[in-house]
C-alpha atoms as a PDB file:
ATOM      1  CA  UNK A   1     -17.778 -24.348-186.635  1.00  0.00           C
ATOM      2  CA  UNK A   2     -16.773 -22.301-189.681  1.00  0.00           C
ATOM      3  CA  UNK A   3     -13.836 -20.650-189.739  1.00  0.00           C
ATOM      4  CA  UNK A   4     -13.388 -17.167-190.877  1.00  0.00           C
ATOM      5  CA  UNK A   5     -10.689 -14.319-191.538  1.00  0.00           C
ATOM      6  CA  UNK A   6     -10.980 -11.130-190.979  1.00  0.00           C
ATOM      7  CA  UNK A   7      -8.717  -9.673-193.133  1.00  0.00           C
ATOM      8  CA  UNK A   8      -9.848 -11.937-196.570  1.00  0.00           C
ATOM      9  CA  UNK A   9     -11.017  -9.679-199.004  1.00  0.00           C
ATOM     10  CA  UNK A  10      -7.612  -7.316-199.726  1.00  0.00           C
ATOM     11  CA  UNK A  11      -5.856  -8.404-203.225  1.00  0.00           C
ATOM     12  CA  UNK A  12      -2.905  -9.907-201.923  1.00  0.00           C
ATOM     13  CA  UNK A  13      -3.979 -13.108-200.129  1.00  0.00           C
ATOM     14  CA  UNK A  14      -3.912 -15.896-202.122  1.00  0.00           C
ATOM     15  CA  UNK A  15      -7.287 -18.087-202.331  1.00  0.00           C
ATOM     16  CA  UNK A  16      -5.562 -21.520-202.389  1.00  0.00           C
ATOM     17  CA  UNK A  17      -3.796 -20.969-199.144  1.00  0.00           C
ATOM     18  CA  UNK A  18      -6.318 -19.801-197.204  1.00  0.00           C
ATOM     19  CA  UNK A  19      -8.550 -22.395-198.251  1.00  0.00           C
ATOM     20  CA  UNK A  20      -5.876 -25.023-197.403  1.00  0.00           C
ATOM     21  CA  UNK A  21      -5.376 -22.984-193.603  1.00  0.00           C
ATOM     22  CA  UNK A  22      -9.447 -23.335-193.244  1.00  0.00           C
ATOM     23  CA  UNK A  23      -9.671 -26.775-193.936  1.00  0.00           C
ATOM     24  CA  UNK A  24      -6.786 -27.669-191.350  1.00  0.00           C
ATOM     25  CA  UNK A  25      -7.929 -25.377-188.749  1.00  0.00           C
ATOM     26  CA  UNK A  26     -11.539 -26.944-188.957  1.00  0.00           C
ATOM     27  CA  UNK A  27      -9.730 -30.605-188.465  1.00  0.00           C
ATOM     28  CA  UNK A  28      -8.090 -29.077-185.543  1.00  0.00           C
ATOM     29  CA  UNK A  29     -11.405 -27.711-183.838  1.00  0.00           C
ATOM     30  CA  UNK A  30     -12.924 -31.081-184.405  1.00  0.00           C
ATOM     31  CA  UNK A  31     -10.229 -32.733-182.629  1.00  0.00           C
ATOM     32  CA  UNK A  32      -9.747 -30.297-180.005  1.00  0.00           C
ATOM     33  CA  UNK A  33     -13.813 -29.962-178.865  1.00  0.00           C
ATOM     34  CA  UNK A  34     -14.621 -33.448-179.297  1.00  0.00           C
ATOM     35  CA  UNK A  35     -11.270 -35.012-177.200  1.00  0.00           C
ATOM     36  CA  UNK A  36     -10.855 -38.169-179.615  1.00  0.00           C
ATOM     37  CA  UNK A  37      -7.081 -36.227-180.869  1.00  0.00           C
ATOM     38  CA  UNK A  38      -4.080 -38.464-181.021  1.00  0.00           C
ATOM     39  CA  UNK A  39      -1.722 -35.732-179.658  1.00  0.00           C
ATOM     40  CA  UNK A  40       1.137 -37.080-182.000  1.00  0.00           C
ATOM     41  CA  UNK A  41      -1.056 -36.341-185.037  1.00  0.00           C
ATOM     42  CA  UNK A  42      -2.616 -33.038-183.331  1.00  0.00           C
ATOM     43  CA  UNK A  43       1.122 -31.720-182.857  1.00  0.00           C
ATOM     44  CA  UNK A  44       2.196 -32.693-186.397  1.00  0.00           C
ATOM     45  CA  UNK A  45      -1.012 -30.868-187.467  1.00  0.00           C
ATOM     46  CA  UNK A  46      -0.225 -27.806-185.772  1.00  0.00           C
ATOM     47  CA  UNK A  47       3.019 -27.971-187.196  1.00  0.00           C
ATOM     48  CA  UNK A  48       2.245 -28.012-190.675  1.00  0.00           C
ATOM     49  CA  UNK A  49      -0.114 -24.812-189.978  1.00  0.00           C
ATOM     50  CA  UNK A  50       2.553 -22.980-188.276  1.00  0.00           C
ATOM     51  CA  UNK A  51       4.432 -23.133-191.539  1.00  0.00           C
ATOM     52  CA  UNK A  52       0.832 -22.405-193.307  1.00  0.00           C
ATOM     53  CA  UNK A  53       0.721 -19.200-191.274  1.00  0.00           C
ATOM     54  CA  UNK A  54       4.426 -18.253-191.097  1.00  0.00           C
ATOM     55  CA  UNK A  55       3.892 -18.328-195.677  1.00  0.00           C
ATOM     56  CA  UNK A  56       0.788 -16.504-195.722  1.00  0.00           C
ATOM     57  CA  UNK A  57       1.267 -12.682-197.385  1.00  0.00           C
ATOM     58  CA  UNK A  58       1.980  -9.734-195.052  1.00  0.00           C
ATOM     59  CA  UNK A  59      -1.325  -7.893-194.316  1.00  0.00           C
ATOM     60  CA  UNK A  60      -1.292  -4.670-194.350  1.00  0.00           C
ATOM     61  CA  UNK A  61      -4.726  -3.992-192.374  1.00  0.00           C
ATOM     62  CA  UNK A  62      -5.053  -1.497-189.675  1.00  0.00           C
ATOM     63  CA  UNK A  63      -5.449  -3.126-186.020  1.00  0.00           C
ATOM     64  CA  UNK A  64      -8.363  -3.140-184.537  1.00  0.00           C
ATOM     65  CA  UNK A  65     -10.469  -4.543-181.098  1.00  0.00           C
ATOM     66  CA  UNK A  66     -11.704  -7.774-181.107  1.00  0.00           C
ATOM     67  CA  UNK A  67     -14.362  -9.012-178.170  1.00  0.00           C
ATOM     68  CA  UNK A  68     -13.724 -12.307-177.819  1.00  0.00           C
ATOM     69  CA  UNK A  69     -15.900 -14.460-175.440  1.00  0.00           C
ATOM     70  CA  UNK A  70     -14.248 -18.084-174.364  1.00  0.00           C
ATOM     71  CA  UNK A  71     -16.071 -20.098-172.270  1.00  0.00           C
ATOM     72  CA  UNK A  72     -16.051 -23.286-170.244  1.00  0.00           C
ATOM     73  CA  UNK A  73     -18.180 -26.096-171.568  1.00  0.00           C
ATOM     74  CA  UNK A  74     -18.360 -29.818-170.419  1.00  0.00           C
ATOM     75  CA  UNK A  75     -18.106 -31.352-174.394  1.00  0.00           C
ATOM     76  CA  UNK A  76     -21.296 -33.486-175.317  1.00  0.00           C
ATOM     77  CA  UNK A  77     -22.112 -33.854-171.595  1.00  0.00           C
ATOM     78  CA  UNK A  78     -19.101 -36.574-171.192  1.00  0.00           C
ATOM     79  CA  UNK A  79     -17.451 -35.120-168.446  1.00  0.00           C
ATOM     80  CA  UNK A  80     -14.407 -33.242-170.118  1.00  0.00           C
ATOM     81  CA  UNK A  81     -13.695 -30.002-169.523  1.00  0.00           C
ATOM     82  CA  UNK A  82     -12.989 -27.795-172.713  1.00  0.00           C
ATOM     83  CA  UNK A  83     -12.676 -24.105-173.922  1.00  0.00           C
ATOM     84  CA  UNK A  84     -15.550 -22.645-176.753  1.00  0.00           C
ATOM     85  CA  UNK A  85     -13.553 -21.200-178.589  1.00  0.00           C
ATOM     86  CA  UNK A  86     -11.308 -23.899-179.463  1.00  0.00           C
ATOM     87  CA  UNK A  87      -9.526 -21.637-182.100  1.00  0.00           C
ATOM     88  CA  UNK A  88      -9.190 -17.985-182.298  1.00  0.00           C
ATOM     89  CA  UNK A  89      -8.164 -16.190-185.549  1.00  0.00           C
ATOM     90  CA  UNK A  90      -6.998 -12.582-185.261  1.00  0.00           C
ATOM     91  CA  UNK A  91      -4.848 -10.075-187.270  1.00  0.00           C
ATOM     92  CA  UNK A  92      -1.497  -9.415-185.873  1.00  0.00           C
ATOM     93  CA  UNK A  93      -1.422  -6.226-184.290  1.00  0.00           C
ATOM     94  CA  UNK A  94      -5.431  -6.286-182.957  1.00  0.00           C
ATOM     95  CA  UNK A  95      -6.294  -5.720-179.216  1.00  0.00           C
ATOM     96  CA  UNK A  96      -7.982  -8.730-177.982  1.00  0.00           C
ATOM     97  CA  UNK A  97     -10.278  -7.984-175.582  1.00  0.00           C
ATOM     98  CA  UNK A  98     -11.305 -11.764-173.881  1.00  0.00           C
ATOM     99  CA  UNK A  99     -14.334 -12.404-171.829  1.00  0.00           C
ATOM    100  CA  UNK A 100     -13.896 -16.185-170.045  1.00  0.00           C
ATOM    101  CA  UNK A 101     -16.810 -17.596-168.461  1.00  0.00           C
ATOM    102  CA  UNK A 102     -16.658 -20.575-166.344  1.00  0.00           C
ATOM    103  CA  UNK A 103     -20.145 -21.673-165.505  1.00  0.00           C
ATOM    104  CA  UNK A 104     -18.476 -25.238-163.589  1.00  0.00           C
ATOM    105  CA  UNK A 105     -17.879 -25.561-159.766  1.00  0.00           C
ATOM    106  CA  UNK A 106     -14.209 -26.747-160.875  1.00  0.00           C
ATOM    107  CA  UNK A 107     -11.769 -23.601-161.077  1.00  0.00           C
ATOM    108  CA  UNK A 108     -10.564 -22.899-164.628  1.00  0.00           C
ATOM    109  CA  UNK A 109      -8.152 -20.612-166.396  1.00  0.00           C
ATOM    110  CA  UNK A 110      -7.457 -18.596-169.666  1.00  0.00           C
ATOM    111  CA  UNK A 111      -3.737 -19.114-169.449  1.00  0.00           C
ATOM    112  CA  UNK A 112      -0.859 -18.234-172.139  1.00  0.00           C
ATOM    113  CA  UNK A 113       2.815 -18.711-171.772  1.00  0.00           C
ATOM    114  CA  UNK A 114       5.431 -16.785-173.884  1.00  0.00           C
ATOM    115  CA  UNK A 115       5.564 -14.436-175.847  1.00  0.00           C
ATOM    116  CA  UNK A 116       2.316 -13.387-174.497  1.00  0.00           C
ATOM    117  CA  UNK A 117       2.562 -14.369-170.588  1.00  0.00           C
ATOM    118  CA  UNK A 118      -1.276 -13.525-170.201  1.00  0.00           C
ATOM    119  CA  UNK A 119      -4.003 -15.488-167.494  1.00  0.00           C
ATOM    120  CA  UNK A 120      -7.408 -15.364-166.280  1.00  0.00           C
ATOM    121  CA  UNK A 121      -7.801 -17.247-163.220  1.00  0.00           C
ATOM    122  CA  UNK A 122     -11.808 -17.638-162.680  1.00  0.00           C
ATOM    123  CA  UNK A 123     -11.125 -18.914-159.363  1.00  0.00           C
ATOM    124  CA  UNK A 124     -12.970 -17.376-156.738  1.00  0.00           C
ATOM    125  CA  UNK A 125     -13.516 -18.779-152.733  1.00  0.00           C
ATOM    126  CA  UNK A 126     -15.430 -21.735-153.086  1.00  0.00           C
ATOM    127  CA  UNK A 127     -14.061 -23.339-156.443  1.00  0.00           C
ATOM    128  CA  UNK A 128     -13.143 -26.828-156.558  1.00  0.00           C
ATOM    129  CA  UNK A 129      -9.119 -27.479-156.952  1.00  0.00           C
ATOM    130  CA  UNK A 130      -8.835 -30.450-159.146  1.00  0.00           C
ATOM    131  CA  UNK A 131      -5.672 -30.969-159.045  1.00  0.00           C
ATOM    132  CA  UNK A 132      -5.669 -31.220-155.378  1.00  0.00           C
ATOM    133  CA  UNK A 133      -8.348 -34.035-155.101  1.00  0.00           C
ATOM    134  CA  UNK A 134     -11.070 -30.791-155.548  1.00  0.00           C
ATOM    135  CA  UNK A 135     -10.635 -29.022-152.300  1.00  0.00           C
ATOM    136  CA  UNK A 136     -12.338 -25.855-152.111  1.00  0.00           C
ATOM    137  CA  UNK A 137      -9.926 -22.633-152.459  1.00  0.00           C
ATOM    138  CA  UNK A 138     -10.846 -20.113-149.911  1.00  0.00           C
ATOM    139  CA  UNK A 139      -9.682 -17.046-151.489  1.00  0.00           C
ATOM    140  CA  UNK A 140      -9.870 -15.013-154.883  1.00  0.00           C
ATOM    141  CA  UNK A 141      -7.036 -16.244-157.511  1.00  0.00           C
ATOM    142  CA  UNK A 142      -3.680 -13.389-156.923  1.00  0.00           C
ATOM    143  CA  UNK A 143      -2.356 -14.729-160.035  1.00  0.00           C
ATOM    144  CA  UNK A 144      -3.911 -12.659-162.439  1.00  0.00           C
ATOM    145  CA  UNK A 145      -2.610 -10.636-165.433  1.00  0.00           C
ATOM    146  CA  UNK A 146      -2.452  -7.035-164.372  1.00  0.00           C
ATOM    147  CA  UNK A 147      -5.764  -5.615-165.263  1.00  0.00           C
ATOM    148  CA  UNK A 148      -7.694  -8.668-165.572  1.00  0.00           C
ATOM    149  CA  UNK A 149     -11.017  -8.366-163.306  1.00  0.00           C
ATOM    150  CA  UNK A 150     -12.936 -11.661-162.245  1.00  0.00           C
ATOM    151  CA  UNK A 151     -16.250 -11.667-160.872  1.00  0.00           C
ATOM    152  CA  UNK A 152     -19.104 -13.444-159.772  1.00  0.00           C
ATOM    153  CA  UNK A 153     -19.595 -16.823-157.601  1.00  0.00           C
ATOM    154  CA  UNK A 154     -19.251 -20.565-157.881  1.00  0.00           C
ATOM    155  CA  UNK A 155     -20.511 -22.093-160.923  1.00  0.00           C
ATOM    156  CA  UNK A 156     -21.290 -18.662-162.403  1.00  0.00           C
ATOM    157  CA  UNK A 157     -17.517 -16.672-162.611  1.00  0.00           C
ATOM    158  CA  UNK A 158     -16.763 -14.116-165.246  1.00  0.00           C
ATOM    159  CA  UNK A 159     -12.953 -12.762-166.240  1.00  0.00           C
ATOM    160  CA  UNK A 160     -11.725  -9.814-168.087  1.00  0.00           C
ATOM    161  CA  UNK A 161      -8.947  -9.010-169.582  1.00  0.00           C
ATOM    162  CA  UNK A 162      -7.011  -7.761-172.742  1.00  0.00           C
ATOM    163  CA  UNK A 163      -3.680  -8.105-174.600  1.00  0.00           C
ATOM    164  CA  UNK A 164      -2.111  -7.060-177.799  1.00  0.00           C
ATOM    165  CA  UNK A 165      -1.874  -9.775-180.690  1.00  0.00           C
ATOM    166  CA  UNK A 166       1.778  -8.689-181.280  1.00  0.00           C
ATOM    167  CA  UNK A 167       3.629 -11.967-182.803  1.00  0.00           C
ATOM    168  CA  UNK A 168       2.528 -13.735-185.591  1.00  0.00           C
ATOM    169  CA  UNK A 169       1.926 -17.596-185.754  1.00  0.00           C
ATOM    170  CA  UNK A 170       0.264 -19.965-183.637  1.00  0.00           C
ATOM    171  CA  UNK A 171       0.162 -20.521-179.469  1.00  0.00           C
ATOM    172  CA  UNK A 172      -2.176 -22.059-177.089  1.00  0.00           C
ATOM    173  CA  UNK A 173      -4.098 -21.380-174.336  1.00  0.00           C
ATOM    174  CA  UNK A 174      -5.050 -24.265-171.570  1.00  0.00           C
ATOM    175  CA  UNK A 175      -6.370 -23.865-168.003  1.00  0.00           C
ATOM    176  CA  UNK A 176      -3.548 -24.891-165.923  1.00  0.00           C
ATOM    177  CA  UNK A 177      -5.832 -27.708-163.915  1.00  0.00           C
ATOM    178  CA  UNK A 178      -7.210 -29.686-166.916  1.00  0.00           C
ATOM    179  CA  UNK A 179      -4.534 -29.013-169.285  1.00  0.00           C
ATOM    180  CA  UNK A 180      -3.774 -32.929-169.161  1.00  0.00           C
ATOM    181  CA  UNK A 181      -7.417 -34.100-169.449  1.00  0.00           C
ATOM    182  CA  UNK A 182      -7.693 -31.905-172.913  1.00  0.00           C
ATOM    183  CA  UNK A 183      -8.716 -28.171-171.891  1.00  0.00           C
ATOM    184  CA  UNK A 184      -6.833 -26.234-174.259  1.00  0.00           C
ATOM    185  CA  UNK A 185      -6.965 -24.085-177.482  1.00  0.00           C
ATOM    186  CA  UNK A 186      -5.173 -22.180-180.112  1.00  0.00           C
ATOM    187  CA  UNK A 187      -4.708 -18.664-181.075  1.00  0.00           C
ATOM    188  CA  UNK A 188      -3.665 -17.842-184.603  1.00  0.00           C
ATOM    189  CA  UNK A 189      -2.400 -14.664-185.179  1.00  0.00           C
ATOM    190  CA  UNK A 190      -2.040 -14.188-189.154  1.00  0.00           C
ATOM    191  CA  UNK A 191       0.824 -11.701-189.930  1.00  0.00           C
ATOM    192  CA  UNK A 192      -0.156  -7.911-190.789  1.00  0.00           C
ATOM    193  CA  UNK A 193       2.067  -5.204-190.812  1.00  0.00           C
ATOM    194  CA  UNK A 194       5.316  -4.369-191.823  1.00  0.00           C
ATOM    195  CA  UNK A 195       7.906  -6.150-189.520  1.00  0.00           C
ATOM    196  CA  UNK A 196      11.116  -5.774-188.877  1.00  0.00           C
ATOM    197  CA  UNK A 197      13.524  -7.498-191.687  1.00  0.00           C
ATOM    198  CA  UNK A 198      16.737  -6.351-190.223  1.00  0.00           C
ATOM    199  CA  UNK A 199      16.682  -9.297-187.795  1.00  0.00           C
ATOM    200  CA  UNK A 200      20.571 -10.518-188.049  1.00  0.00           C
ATOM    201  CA  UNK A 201      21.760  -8.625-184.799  1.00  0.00           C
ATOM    202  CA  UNK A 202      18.482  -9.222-182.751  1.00  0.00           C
ATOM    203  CA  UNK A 203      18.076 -11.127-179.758  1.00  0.00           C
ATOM    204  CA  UNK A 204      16.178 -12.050-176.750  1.00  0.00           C
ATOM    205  CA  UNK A 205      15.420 -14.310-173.957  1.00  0.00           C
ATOM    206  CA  UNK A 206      15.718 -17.798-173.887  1.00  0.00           C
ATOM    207  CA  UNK A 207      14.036 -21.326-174.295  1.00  0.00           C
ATOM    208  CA  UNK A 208      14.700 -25.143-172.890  1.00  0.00           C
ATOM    209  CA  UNK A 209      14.595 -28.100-174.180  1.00  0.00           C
ATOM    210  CA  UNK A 210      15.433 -31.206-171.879  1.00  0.00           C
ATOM    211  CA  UNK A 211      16.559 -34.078-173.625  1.00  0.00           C
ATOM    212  CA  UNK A 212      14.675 -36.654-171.261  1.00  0.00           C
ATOM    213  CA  UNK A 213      15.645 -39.290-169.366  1.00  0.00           C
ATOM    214  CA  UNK A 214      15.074 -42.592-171.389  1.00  0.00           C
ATOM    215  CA  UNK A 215      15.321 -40.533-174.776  1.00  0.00           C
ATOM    216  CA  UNK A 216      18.066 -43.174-176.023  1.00  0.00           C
ATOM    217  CA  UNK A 217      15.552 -46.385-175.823  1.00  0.00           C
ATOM    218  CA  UNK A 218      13.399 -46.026-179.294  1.00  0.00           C
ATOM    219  CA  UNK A 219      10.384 -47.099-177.410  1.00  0.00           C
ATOM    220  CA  UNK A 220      10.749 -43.529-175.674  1.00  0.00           C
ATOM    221  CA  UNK A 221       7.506 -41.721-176.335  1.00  0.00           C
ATOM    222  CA  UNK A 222       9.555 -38.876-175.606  1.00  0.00           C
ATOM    223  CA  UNK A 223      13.047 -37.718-176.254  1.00  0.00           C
ATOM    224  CA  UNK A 224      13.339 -33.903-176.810  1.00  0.00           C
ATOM    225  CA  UNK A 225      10.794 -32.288-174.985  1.00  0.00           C
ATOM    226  CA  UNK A 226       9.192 -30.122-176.010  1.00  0.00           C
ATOM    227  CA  UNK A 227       9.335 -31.810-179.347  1.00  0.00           C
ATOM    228  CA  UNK A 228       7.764 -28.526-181.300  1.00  0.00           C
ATOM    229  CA  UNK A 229       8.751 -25.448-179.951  1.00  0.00           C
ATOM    230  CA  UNK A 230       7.802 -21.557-181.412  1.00  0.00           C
ATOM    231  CA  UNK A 231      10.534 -18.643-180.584  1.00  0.00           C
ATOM    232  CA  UNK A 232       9.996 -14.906-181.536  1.00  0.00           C
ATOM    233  CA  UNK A 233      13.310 -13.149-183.089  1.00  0.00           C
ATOM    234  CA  UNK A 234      14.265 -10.428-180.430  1.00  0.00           C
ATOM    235  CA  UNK A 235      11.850 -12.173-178.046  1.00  0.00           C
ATOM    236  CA  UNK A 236      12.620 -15.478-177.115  1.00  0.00           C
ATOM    237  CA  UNK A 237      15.175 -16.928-180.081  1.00  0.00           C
ATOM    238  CA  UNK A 238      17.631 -18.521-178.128  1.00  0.00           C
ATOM    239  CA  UNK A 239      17.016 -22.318-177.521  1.00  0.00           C
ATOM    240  CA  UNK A 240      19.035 -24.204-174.542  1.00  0.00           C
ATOM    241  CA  UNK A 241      18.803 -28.107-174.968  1.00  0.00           C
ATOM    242  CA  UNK A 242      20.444 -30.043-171.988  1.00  0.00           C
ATOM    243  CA  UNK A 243      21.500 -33.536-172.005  1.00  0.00           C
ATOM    244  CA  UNK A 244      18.882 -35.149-168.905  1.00  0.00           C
ATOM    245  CA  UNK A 245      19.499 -38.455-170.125  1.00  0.00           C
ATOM    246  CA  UNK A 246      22.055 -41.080-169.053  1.00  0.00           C
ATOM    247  CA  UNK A 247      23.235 -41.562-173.121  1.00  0.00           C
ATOM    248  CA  UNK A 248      25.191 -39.256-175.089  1.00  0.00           C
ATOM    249  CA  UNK A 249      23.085 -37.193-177.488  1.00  0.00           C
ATOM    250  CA  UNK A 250      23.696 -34.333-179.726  1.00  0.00           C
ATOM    251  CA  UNK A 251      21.696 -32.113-181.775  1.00  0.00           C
ATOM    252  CA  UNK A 252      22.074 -31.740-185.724  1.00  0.00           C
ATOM    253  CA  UNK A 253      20.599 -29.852-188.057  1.00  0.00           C
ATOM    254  CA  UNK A 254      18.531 -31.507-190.193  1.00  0.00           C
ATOM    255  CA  UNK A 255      19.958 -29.209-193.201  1.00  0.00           C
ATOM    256  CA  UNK A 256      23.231 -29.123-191.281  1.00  0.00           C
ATOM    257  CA  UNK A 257      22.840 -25.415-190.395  1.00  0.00           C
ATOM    258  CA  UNK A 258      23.895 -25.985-186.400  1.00  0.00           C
ATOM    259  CA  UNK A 259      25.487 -29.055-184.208  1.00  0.00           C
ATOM    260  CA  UNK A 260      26.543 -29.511-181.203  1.00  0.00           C
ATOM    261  CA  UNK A 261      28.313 -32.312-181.372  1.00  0.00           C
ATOM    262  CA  UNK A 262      28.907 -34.745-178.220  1.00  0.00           C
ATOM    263  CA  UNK A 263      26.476 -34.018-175.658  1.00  0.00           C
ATOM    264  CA  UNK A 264      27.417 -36.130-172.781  1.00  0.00           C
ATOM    265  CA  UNK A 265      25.031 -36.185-169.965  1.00  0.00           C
ATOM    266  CA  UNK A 266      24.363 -33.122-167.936  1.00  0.00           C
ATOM    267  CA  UNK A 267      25.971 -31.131-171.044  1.00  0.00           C
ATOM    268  CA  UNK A 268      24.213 -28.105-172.597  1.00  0.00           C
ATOM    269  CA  UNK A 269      23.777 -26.838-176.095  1.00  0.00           C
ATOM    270  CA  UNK A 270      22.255 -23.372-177.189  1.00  0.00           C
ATOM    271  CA  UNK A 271      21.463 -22.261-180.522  1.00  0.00           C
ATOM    272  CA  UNK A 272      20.351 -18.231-181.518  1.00  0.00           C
ATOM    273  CA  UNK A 273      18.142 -18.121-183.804  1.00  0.00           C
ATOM    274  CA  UNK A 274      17.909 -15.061-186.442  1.00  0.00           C
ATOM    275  CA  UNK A 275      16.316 -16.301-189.404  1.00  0.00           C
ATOM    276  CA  UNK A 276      12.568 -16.940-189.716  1.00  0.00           C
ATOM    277  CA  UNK A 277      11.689 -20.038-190.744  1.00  0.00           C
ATOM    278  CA  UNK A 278      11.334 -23.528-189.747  1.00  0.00           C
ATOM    279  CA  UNK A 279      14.087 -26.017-188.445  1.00  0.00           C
ATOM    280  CA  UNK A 280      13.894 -29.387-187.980  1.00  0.00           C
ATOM    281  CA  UNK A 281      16.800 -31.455-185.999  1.00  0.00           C
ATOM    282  CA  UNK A 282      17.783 -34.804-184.864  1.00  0.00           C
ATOM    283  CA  UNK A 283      20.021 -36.364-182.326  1.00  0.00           C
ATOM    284  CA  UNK A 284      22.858 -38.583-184.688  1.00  0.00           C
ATOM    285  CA  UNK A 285      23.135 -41.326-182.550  1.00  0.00           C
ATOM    286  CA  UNK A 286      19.527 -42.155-182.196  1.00  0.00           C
ATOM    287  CA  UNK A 287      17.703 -41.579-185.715  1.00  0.00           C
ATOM    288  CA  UNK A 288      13.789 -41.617-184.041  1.00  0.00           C
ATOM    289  CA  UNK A 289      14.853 -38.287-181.996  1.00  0.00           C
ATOM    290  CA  UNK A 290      13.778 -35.180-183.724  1.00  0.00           C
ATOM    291  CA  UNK A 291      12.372 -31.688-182.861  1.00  0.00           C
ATOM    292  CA  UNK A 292      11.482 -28.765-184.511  1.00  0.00           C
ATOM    293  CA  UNK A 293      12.019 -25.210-183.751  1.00  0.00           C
ATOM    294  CA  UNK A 294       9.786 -22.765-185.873  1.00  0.00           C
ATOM    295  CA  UNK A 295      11.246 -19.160-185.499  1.00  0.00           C
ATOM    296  CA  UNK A 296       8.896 -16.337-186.603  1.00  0.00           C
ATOM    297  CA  UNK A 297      10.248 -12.593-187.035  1.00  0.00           C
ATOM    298  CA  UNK A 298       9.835 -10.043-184.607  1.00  0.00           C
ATOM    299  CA  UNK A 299       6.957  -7.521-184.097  1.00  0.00           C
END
């Protein structure tokens, strides 16, 4: 799949960056459609394009309405369930008007958390439930984003629905039933438009981060969870961490910007964030636990 911008062409983005965005966003696809990912290099990955994104040059392109159709696809006939699209690029500020078609007997969503909170539930009576050893629902999904229409029968179910692209960087979208065997995507929204600069004062809802149970044993796979996290200034900017292990942790600053010192177990920590950028953190009594939190600025 090639990869394209919409707003290339205007005198102010610089070539070498968006070449270096395309070529990482095409590894991504590949890894995302085809399943073979090793999630720890997939989340580094997107990591190093949230920064790509969050250092691009302000657009200044008027917003427009994109028709974007997503659909359900069973990848090279192998059984797992996947979105095509894998990616979508957009301008911040456009109107994104999604079409999802699932064409499986399974039940599948179009679902995004914060800051966008938007779903499309193509579940309609007679879907399979996988995650409830694929019994049949007997009723139309009620979990829908206001507006969003769904239509149509098993194996052949059509959704509708549209949002504004208002916050800048990178967030995905999964169907909350196959999330875990690999059905998920990515939205990049490249910034456009002036923004808000004044951002010292601003501040919104909240974030958590659990500190997991097991996270002071190295062989942990996981210790701050989530390990990569994205917050909006004015939108989401505080982070909570709390301490779910049975070890004392904290959380430092990588450039020693924030700490909370002792965390003993059960303790919290919370951290507003009102700079943009991209902060990276440890724990100082266990070196292999790190996180990130990448802050972009508000709409």
């Amino acid at each position: 799949m090639v990869v394209t911008f919409a707003y290339i062409g205007t005198s102010e983005v610089n070539s070498s960056q968006i070449s270096n965005l395309q070529n990482q966003l095409s590894s991504l696809e590949s890894q995302i459609l085809t399943g073979a990912q090793n999630v720890t290099s997939l989340k580094g990955n997107l990591t190093s394009l949230q920064s790509d994104v969050a250092n691009l040059p302000l657009m200044h392109q008027p917003p427009t309405t994109r028709n974007i159709k997503v659909e359900w696809v069973n990848s090279l006939n192998s059984g797992q369930d996947r979105f095509f699209l894998p990616t979508i690029t957009v301008n911040q500020g456009d109107t994104l008007d999604i079409t999802f078609i699932s064409n499986d007997s399974d039940a599948h969503t179009f679902t995004m958390e914060a800051p966008y909170n938007f779903q499309i539930n193509a579940t309609v009576p007679g879907s399979l439930d996988y995650l409830n050893h694929e019994t049949p629902f007997t009723t139309n999904a009620t979990n829908n984003s206001p507006g969003v229409k769904v239509s149509g029968s098993v194996g052949n179910v059509t959704g509708t629905g549209s949002f504004v692209a208002k916050y800048a960087g990178i967030y995905e979208y999964f169907c909350i039933y196959h999330v875990a065997l690999g059905m998920y995507g990515y939205l990049i929204v490249l910034p456009n438009l002036p923004t808000n600069t004044n951002t010292s004062a601003q501040s919104g809802g909240s974030v958590s981060v659990s500190i997991v149970a097991g996270a002071f044993n190295y062989t942990s796979p996981i210790n701050f969870s989530p390990k990569v996290i994205t917050v909006v200034i004015g939108v989401n900017n505080t982070v909570i961490w709390t301490n779910n292990d049975s070890y004392a942790h904290t959380v430092t600053a990588d450039d020693g910007s924030f700490s909370s010192g002792n965390m003993d177990p059960g303790n919290t920590f919370s951290k507003t964030f009102t700079t943009p950028g991209t902060f990276t953190y440890h724990c100082s009594y266990h070196g292999w636990m790190t996180g990130t939190v990448i802050v972009l600025p508000s709409p």
